[in-house]
C-alpha atoms as a PDB file:
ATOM      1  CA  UNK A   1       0.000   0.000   0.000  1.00  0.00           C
ATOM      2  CA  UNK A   2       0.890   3.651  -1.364  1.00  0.00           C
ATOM      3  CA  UNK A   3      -0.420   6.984   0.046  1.00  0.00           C
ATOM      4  CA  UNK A   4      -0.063   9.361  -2.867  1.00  0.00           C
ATOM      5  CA  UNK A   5      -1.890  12.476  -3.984  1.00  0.00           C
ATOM      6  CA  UNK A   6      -4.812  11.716  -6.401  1.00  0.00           C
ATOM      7  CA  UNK A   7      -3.377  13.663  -8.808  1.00  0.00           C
ATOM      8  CA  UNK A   8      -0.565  11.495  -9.331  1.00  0.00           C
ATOM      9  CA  UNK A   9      -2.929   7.813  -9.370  1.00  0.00           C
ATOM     10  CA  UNK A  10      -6.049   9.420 -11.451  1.00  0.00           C
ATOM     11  CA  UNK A  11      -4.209   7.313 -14.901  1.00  0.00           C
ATOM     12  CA  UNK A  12      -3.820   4.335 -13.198  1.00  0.00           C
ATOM     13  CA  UNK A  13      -6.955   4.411 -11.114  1.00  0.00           C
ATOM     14  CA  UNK A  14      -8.850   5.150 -14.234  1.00  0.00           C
ATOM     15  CA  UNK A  15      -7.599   1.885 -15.989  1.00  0.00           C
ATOM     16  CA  UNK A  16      -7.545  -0.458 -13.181  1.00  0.00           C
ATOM     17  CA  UNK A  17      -4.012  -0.932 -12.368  1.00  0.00           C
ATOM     18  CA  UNK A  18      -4.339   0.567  -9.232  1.00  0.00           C
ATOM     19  CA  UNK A  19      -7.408   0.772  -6.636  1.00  0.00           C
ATOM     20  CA  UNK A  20      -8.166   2.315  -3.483  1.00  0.00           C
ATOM     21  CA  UNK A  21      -8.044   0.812   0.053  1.00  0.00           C
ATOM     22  CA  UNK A  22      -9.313   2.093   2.645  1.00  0.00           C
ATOM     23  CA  UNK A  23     -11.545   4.377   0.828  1.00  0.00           C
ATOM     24  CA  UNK A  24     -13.580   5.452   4.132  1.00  0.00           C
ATOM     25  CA  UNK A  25     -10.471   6.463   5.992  1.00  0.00           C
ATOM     26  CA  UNK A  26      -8.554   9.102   4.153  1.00  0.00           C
ATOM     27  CA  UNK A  27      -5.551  11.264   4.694  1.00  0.00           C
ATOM     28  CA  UNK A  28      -5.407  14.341   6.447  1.00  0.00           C
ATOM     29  CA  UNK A  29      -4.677  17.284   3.243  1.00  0.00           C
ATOM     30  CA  UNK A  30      -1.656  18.801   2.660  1.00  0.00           C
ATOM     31  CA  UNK A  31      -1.112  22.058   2.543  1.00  0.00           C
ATOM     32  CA  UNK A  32       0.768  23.467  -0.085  1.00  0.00           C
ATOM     33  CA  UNK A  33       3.205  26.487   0.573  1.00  0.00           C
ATOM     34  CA  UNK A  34       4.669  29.039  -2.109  1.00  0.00           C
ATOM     35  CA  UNK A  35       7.233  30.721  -0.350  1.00  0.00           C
ATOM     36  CA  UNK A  36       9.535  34.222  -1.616  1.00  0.00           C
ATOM     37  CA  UNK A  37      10.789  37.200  -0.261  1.00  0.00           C
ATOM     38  CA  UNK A  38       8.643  39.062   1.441  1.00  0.00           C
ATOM     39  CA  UNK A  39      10.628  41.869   1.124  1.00  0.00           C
ATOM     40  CA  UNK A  40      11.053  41.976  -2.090  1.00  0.00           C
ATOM     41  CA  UNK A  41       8.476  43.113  -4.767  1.00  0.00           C
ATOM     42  CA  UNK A  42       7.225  40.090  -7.022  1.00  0.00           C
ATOM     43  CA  UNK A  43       8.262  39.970 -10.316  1.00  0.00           C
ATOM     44  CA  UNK A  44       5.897  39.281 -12.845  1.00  0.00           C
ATOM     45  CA  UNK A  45       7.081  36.340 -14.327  1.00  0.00           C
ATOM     46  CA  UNK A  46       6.881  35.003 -10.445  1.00  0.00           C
ATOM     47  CA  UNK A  47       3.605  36.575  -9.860  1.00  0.00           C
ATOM     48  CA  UNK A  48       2.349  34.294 -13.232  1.00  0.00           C
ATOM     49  CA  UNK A  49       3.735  31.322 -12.351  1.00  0.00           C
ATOM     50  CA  UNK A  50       2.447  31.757  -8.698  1.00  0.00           C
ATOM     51  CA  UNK A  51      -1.005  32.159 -10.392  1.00  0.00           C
ATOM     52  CA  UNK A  52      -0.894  29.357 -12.875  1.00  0.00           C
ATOM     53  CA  UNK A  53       0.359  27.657 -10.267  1.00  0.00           C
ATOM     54  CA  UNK A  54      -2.555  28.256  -8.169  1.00  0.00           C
ATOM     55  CA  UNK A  55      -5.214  27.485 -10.645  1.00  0.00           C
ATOM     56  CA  UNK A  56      -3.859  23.946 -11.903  1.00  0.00           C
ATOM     57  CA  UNK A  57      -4.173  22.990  -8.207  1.00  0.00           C
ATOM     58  CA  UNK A  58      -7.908  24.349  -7.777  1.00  0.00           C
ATOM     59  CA  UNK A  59      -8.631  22.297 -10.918  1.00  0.00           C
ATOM     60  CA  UNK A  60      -7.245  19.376  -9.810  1.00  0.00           C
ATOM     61  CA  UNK A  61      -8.234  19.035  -5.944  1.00  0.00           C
ATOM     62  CA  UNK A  62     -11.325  18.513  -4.316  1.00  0.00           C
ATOM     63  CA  UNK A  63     -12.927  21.504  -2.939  1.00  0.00           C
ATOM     64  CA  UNK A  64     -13.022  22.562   0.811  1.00  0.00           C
ATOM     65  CA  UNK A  65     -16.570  22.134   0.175  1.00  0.00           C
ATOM     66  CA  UNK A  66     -17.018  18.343  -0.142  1.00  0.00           C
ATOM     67  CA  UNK A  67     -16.496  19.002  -4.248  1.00  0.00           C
END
């Protein structure tokens, strides 16, 4: 047994080389962190990827809402 992130089992969950265990206990989330300077101003290229960032993670996770 594997604890993984969805994210990264979806494939192989989807064609039935892997299945879940367990399925009424599951892990606690993660958080996930993006750290920088705080004193420095953001550059945009940063500020982007921070935002892309953000958005492939929304679109991938379950909402705090039971989605």
């Amino acid at each position: 047994m594997i604890q993984l992130p969805r994210y990264r089992l979806a494939e192989d969950m989807a064609a039935g080389t892997m299945v879940e265990v367990l399925a009424d206990m599951p892990p606690a989330p993660s958080p996930v962190y993006v750290l920088y300077p705080h004193s420095r101003q953001l550059s945009p290229r940063v500020r982007v990827f921070i935002d892309w960032l953000a958005t492939e993670f929304a679109a991938r996770l379950p909402s705090a809402e039971g989605g």
